[in-house]
C-alpha atoms as a PDB file:
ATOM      1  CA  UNK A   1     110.261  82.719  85.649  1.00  0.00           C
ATOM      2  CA  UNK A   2     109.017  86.160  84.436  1.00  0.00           C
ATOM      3  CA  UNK A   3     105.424  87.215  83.517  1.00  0.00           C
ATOM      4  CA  UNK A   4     105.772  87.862  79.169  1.00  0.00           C
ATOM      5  CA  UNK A   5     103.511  89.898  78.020  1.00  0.00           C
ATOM      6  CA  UNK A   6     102.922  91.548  74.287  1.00  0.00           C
ATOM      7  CA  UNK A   7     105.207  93.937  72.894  1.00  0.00           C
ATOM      8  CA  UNK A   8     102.471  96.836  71.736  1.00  0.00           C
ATOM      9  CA  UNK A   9     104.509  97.481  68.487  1.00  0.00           C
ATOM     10  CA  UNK A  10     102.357 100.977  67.977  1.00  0.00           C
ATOM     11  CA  UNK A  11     102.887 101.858  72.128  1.00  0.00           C
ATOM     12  CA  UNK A  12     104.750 105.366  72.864  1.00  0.00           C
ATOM     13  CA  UNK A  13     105.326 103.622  76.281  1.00  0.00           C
ATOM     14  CA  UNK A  14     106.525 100.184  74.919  1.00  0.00           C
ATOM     15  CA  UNK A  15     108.897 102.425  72.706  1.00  0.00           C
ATOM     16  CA  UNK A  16     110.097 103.892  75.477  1.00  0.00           C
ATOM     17  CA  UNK A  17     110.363 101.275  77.642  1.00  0.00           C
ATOM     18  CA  UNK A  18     112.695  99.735  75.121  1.00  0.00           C
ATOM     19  CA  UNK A  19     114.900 102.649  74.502  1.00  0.00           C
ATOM     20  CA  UNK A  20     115.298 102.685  78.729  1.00  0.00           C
ATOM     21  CA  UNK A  21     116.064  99.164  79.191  1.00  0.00           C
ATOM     22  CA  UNK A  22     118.423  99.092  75.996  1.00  0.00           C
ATOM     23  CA  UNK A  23     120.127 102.395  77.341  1.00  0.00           C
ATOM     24  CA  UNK A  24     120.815 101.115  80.514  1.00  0.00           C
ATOM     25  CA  UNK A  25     122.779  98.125  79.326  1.00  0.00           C
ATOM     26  CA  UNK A  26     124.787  99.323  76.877  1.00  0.00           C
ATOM     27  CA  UNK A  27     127.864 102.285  76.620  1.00  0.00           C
ATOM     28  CA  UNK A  28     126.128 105.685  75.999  1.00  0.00           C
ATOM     29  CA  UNK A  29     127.495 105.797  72.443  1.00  0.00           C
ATOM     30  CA  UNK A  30     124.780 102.810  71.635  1.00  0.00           C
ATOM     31  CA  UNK A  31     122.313 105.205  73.403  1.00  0.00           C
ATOM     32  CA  UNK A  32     118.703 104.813  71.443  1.00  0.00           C
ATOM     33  CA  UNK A  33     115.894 107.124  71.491  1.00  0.00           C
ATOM     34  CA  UNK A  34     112.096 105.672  71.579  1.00  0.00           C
ATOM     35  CA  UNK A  35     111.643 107.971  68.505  1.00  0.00           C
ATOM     36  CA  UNK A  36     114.218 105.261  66.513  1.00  0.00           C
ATOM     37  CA  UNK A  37     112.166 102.544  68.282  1.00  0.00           C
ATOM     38  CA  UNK A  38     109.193 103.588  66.629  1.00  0.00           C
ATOM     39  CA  UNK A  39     111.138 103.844  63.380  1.00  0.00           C
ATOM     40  CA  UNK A  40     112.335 100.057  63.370  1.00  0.00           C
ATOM     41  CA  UNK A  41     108.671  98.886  64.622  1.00  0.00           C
ATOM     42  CA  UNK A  42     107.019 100.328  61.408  1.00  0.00           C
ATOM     43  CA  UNK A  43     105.469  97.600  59.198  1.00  0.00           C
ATOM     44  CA  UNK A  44     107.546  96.467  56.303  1.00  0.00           C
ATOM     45  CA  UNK A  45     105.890  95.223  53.208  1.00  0.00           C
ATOM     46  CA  UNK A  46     105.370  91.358  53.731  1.00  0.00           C
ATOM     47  CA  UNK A  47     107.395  91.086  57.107  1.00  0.00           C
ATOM     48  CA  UNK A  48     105.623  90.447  60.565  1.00  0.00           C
ATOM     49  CA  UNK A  49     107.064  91.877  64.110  1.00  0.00           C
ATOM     50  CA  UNK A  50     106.711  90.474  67.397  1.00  0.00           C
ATOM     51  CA  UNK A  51     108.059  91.005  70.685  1.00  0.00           C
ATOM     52  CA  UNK A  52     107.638  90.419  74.693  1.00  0.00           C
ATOM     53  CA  UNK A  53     108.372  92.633  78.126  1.00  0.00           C
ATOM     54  CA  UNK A  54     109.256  90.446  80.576  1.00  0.00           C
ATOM     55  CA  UNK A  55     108.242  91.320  83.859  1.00  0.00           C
ATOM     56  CA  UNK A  56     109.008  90.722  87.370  1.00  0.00           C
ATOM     57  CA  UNK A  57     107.190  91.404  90.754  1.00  0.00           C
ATOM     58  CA  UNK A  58     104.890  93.355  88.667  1.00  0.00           C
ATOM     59  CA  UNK A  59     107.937  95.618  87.036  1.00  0.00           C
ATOM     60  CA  UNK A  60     109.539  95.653  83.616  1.00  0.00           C
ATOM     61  CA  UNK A  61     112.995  94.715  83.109  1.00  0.00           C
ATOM     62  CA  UNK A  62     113.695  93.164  79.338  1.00  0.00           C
ATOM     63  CA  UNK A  63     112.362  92.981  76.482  1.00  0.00           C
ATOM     64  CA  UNK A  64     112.819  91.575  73.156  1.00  0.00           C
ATOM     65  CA  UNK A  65     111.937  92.520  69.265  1.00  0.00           C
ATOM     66  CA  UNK A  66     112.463  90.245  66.313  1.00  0.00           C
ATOM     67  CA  UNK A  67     110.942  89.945  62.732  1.00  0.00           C
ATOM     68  CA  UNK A  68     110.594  87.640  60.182  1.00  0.00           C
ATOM     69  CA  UNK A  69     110.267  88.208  56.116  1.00  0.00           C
ATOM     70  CA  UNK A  70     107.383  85.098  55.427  1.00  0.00           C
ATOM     71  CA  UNK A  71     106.329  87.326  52.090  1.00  0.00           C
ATOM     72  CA  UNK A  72     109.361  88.878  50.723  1.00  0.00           C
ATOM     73  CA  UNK A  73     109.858  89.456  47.235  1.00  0.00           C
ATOM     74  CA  UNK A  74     111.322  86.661  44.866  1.00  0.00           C
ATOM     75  CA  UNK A  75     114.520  88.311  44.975  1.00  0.00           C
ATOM     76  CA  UNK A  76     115.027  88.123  49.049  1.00  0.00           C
ATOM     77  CA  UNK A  77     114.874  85.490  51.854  1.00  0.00           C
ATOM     78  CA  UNK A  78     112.141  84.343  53.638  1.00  0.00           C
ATOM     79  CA  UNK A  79     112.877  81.873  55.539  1.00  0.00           C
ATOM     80  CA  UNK A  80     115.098  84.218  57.657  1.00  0.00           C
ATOM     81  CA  UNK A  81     114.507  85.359  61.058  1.00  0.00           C
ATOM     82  CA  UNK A  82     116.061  88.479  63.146  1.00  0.00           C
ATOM     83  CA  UNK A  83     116.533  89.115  66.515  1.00  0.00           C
ATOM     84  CA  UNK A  84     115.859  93.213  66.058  1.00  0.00           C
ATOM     85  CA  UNK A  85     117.044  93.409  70.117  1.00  0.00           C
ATOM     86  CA  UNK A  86     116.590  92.026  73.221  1.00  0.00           C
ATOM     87  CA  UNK A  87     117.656  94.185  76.407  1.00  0.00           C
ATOM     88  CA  UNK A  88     117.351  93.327  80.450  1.00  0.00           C
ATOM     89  CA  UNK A  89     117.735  95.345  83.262  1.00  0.00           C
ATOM     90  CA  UNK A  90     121.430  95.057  84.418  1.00  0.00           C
ATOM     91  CA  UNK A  91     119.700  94.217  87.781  1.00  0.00           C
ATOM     92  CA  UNK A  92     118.314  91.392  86.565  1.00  0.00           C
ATOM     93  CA  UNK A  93     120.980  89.674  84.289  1.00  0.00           C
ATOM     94  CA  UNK A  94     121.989  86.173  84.747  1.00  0.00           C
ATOM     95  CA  UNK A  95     118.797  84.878  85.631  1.00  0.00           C
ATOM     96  CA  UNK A  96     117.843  83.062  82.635  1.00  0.00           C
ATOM     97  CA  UNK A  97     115.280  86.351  81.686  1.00  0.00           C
ATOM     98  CA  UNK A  98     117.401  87.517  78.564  1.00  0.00           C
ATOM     99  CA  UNK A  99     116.950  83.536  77.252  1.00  0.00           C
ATOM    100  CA  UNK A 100     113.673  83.454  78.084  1.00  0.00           C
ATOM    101  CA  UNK A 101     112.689  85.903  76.001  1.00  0.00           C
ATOM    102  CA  UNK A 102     115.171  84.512  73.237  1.00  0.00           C
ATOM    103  CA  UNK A 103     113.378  81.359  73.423  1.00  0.00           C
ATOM    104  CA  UNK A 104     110.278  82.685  72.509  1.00  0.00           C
ATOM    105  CA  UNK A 105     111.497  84.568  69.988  1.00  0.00           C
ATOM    106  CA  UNK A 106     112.857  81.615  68.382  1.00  0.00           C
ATOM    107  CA  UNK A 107     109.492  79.434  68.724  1.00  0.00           C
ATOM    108  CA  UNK A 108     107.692  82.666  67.425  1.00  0.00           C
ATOM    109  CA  UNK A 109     109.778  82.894  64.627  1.00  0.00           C
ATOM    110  CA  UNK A 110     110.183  79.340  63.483  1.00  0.00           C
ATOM    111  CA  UNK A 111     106.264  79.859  63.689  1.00  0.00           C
ATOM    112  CA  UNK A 112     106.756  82.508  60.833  1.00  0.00           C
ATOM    113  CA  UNK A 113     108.731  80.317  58.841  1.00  0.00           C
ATOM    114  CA  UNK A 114     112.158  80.935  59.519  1.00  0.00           C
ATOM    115  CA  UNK A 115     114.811  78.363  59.150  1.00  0.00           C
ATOM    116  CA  UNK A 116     117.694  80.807  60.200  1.00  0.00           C
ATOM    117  CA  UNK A 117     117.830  82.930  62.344  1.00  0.00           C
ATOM    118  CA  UNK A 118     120.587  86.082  62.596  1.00  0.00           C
ATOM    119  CA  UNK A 119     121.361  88.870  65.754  1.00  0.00           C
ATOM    120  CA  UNK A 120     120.762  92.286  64.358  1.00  0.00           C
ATOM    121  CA  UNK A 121     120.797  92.977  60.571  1.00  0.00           C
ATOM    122  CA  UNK A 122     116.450  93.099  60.039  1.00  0.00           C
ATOM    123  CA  UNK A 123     114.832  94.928  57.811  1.00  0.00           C
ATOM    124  CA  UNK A 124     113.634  96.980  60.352  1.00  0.00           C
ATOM    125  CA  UNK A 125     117.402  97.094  62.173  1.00  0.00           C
ATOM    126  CA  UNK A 126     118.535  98.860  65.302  1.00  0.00           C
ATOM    127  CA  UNK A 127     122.067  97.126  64.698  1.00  0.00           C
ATOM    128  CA  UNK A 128     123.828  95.638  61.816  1.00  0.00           C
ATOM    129  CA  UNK A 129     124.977  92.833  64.056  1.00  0.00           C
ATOM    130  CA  UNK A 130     125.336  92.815  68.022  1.00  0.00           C
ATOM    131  CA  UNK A 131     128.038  94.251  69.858  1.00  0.00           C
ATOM    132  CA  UNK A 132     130.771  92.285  71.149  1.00  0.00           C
ATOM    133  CA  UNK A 133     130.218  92.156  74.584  1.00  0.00           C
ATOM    134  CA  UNK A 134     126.552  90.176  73.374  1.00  0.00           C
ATOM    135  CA  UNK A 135     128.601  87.572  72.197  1.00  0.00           C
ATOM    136  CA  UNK A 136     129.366  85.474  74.687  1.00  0.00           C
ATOM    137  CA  UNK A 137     125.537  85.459  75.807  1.00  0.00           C
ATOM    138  CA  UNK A 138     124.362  83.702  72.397  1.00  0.00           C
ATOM    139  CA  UNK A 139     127.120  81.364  71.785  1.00  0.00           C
ATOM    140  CA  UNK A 140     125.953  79.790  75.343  1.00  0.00           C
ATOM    141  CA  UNK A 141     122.285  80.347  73.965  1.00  0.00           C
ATOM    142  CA  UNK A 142     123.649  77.863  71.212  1.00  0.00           C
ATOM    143  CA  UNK A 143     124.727  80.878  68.727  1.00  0.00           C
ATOM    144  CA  UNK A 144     127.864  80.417  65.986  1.00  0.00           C
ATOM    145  CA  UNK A 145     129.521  83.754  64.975  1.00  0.00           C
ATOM    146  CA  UNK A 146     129.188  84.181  61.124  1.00  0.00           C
ATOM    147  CA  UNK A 147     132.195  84.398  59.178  1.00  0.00           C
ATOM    148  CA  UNK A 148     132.035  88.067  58.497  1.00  0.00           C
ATOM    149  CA  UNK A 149     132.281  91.260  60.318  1.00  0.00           C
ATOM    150  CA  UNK A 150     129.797  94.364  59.745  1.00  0.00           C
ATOM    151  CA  UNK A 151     132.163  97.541  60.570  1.00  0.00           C
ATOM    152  CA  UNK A 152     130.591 101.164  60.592  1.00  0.00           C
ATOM    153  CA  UNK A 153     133.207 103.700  59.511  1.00  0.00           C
ATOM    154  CA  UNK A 154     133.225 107.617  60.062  1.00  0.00           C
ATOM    155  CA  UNK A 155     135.102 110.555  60.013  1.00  0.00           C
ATOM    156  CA  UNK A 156     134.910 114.352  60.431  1.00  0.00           C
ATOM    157  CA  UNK A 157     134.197 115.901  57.440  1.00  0.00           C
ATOM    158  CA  UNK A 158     135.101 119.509  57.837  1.00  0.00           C
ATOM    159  CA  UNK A 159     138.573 119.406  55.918  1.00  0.00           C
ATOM    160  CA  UNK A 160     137.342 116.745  53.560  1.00  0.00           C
ATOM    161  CA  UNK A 161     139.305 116.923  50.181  1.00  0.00           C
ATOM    162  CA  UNK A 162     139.018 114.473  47.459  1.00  0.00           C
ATOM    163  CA  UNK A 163     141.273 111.516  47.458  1.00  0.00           C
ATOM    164  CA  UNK A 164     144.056 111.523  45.432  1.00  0.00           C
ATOM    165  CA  UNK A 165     143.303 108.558  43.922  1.00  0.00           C
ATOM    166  CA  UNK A 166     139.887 110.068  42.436  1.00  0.00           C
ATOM    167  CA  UNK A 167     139.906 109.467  38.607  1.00  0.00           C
ATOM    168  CA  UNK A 168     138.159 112.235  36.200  1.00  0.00           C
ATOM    169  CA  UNK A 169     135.600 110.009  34.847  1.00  0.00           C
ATOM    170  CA  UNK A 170     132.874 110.658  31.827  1.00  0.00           C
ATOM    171  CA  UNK A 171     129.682 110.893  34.695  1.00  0.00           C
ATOM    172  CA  UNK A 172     127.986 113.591  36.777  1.00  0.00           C
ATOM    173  CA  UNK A 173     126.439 112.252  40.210  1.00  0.00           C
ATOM    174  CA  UNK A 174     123.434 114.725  41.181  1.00  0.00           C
ATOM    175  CA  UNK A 175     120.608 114.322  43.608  1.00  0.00           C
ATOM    176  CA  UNK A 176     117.816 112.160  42.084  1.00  0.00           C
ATOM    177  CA  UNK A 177     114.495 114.486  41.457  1.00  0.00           C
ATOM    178  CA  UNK A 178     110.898 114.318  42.161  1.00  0.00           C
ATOM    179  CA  UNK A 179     109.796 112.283  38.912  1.00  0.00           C
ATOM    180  CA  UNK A 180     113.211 109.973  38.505  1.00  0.00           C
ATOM    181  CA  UNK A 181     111.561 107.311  40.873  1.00  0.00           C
ATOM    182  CA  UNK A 182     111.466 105.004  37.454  1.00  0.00           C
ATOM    183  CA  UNK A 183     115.142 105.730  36.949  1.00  0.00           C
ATOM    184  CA  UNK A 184     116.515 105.096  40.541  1.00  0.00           C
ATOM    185  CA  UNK A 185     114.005 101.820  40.703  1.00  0.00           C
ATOM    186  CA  UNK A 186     114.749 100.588  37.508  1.00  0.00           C
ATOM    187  CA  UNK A 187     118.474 100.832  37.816  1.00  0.00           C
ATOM    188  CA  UNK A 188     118.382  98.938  41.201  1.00  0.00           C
ATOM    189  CA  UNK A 189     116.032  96.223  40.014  1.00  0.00           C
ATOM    190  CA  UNK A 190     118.437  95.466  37.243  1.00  0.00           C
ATOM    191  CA  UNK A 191     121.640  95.816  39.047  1.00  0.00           C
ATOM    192  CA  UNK A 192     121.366  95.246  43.167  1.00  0.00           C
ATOM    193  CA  UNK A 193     117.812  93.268  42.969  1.00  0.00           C
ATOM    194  CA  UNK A 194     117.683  92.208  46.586  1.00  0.00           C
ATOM    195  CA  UNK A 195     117.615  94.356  49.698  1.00  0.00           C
ATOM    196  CA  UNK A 196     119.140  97.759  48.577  1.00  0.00           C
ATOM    197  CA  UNK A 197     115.797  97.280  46.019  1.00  0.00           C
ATOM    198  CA  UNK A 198     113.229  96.572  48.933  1.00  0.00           C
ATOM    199  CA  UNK A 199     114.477  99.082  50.941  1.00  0.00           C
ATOM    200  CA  UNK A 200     114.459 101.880  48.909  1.00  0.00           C
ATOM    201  CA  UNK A 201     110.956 101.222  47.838  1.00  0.00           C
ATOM    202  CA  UNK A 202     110.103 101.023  51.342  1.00  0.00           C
ATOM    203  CA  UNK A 203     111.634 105.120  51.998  1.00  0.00           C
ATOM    204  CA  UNK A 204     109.973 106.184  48.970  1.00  0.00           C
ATOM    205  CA  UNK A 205     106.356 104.233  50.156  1.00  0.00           C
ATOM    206  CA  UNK A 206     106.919 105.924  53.449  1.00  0.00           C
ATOM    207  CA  UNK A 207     107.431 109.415  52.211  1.00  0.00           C
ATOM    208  CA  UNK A 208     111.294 109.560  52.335  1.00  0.00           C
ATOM    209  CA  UNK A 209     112.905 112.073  50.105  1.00  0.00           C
ATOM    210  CA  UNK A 210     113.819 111.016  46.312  1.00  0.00           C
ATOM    211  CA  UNK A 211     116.812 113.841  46.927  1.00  0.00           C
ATOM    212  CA  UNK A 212     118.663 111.643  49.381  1.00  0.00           C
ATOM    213  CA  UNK A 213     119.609 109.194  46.703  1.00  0.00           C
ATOM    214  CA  UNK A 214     122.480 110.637  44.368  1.00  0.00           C
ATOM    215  CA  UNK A 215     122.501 109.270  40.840  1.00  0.00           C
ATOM    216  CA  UNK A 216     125.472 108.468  38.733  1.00  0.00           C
ATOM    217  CA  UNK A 217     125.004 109.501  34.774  1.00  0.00           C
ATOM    218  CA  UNK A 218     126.625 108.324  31.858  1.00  0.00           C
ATOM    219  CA  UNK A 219     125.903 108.961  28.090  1.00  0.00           C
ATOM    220  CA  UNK A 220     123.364 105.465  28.503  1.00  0.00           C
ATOM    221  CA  UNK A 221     121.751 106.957  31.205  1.00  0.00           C
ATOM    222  CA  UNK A 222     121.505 105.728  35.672  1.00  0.00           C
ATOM    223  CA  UNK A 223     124.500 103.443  36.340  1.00  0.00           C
ATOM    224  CA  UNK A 224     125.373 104.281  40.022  1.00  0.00           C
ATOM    225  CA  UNK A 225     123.492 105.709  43.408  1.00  0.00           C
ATOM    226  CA  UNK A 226     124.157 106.058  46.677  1.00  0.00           C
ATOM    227  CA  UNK A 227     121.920 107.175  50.002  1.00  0.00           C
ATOM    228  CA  UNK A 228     122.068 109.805  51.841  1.00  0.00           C
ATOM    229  CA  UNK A 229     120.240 110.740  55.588  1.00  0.00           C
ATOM    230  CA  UNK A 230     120.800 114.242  57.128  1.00  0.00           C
ATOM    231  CA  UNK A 231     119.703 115.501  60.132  1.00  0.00           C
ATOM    232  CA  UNK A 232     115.794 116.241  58.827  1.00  0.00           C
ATOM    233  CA  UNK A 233     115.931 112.516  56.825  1.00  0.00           C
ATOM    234  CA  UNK A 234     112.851 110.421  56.914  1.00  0.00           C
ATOM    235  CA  UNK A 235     114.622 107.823  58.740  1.00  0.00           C
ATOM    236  CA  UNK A 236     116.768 109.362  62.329  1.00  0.00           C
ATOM    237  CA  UNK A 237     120.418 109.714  62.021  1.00  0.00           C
ATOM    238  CA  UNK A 238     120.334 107.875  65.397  1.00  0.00           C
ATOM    239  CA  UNK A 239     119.898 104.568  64.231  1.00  0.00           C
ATOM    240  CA  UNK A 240     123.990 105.250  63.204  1.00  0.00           C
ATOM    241  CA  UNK A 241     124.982 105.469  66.749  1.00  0.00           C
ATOM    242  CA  UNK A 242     127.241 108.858  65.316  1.00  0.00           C
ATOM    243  CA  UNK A 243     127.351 110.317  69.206  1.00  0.00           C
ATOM    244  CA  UNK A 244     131.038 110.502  69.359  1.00  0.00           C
ATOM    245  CA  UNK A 245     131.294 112.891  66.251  1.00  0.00           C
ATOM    246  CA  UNK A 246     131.014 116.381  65.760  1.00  0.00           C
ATOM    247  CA  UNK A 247     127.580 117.656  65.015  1.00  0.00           C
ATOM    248  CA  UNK A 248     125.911 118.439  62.548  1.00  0.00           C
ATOM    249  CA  UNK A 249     125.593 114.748  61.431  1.00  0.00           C
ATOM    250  CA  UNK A 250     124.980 113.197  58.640  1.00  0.00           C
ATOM    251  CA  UNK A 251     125.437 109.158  57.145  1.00  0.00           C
ATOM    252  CA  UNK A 252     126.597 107.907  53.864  1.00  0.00           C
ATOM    253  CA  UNK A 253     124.544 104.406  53.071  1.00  0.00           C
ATOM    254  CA  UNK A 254     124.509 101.773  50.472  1.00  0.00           C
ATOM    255  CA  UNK A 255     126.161 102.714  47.167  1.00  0.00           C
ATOM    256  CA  UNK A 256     126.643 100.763  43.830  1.00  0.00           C
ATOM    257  CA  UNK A 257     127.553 101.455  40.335  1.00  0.00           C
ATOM    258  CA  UNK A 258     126.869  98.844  37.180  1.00  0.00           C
ATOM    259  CA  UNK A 259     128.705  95.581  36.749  1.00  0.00           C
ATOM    260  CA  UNK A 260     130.274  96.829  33.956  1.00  0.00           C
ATOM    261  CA  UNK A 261     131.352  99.735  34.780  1.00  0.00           C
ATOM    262  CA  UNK A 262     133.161  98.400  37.772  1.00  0.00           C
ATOM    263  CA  UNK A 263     136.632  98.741  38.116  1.00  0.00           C
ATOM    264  CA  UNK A 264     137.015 102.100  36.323  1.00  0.00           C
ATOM    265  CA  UNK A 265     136.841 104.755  39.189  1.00  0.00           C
ATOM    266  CA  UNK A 266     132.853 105.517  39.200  1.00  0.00           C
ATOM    267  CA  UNK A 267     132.199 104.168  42.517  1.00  0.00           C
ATOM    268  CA  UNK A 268     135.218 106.185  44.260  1.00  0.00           C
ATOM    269  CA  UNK A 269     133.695 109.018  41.785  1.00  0.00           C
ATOM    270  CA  UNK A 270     129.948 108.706  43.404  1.00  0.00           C
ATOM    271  CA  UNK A 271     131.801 108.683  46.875  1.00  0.00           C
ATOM    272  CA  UNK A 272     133.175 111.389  46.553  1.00  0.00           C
ATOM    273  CA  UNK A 273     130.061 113.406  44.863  1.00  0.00           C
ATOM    274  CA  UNK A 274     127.854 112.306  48.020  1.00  0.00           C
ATOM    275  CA  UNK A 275     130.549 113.095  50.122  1.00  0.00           C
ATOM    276  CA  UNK A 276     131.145 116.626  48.964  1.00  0.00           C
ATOM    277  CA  UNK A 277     127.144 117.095  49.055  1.00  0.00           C
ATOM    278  CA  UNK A 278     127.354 116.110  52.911  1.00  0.00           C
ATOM    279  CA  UNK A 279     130.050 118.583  53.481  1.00  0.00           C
ATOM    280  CA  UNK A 280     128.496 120.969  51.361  1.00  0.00           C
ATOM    281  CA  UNK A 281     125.020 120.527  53.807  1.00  0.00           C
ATOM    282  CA  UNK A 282     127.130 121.415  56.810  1.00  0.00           C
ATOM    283  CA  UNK A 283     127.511 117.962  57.912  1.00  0.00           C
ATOM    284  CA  UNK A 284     130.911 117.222  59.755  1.00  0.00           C
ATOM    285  CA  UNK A 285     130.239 113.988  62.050  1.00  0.00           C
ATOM    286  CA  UNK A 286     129.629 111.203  59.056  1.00  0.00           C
ATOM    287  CA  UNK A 287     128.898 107.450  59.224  1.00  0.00           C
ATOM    288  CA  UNK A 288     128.989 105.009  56.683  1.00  0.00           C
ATOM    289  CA  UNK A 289     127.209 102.193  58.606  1.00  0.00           C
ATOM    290  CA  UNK A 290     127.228  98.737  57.938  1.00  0.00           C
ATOM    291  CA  UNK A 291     130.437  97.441  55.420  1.00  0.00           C
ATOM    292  CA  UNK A 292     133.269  95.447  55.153  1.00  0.00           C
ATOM    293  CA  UNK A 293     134.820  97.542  52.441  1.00  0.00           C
ATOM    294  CA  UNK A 294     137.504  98.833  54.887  1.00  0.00           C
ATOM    295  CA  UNK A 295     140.185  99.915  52.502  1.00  0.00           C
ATOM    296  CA  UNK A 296     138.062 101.372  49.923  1.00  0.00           C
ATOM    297  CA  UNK A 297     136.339 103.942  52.322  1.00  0.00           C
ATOM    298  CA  UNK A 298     139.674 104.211  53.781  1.00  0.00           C
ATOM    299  CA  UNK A 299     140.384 105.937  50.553  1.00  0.00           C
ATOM    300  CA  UNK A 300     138.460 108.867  51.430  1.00  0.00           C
ATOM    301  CA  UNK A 301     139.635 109.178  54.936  1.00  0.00           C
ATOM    302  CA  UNK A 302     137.216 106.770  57.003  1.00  0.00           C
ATOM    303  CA  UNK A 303     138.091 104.430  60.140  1.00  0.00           C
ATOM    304  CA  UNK A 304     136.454 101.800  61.655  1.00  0.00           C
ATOM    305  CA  UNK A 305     133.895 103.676  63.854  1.00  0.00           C
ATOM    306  CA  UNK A 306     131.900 100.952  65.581  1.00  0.00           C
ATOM    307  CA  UNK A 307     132.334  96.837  65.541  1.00  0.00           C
ATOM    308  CA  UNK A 308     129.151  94.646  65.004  1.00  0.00           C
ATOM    309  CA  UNK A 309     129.569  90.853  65.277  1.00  0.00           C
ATOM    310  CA  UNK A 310     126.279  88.189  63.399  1.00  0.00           C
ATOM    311  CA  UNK A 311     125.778  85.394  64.923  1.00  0.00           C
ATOM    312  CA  UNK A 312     123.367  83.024  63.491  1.00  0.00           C
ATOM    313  CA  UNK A 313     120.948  79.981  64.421  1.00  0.00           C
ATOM    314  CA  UNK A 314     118.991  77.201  62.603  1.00  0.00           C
ATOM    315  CA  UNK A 315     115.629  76.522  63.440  1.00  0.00           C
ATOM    316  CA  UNK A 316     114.519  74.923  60.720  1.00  0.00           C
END
């Protein structure tokens, strides 16, 4: 049995201790930085963190994150738990340390209220999902695989071009500006009131840039936005995993247009706008994280990039 101590959530050390232990575990194109560590440990508006650092014969060698959501808005979960990440030393695998710390994390966040509980996909996420080779290890930890995959797709976009398919549609997508916080807010409350809602009034609470978000404008006014991170974002382009693409970087995140204007060409139409901006930024190494739209980003030239598998548990 290992010692488990307290996860210091605000701990350079701890940070770095994670990013070491995660690092040595996984390929080097999952490599994490303790800078993104301290990025996903931030406190969320009504969610709670926890975590342990197992350790052996007086050394550290795993660790584990997860968060729960016991004060979410009406319009999310919270009875949901996540399993941010949970890491051992290679050297110390397959000695019942990696369930261990799962087991606590469990009772910890059953304690928090959670009925479910998913790998990966937190507020505060360093993966949309786990990697396949973490499968097998929750399945036997009494795990089932979700029916969905989360894909990240990407492509080099130094000789983008717009798709051919690209209608001319009566919009203009432009960078949201320092006072439109009302318009970007509003639109999402009406039209995506869950997490793209929570999240971007988490960025703009933190001091992200209203300028990452492009808006889509009609005659009526906002009916569209996407997000944007570049390489001097609030939040670190590393949390995309883009290591195998050419630098600079840059990610394409959630985007959304109206209900009813669905189905006429404005979402390819914002794609392409935010697209274009990235390109026009320099950017050639781009990510769109975290979808299961494979053909329509295919559209515009993207791949599958990187694989994430959810696997989820009931507590409750």
């Amino acid at each position: 049995m290992a010692e488990l101590i307290p996860f210091d959530l605000n701990s350079a050390e701890h940070h770095s201790l994670l990013a070491a232990l995660w690092n040595r575990d996984l390929p080097a194109d999952l490599a994490i930085a303790p800078e993104f560590v301290h990025s996903v440990t931030r406190p969320f508006t009504g969610g709670v963190q926890a975590g342990r650092i197992a350790v052996v014969d007086g050394q550290p060698v795993a660790a584990v994150l997860a968060s729960a959501h016991p004060h979410a808005p009406p319009s999310m979960p919270c009875d949901v738990g996540w399993i941010d990440a949970i890491a051992v030393d290679p050297a110390h695998q397959r000695q019942g340390i990696g369930r261990e710390l799962l087991v606590w994390a469990e009772e910890w966040l059953s304690a928090q209220g959670a009925v479910t509980i998913h790998t990966g996909c937190g507020i505060n996420c360093l993966t949309p999902g786990v990697p396949e080779s973490a499968i097998a290890f929750f399945t036997a930890c009494g795990y089932d695989l979700c029916n969905w995959t989360n894909w990240d797709v990407a492509r080099n976009l130094a000789d983008y071009t717009p798709p051919p398919s690209l209608r001319d549609v009566p919009a203009a997508a432009r960078p949201a500006q320092p006072g439109q916080e009302e318009w970007l807010l509003g639109f999402l409350r009406q039209e995506f009131p869950g997490r793209w809602t929570f999240e971007t009034e988490e960025a703009l609470r933190q001091g992200g840039r209203i300028s990452d978000f492009m808006l889509l404008w009609t005659e009526t006014g906002v009916e569209g936005v996407c997000k944007l991170t570049f390489e001097d974002s609030a939040w670190p382009l590393g949390g995309y995993y883009p290591y195998n693409l050419p630098r600079p970087w840059g990610q394409l995140g959630f985007i959304g247009v109206a209900k009813e204007r669905r189905g006429q060409g404005m979402g390819l139409f914002l794609l392409d706008a935010g697209l274009r901006r990235l390109q026009n930024n320099g950017v050639n190494g781009c990510v769109i994280d975290w979808t299961d739209l494979l053909d329509f980003y295919g559209k515009a030239g993207f791949t599958p990039y990187h694989k994430w598998a959810v696997l989820w548990k009931k507590v409750g």
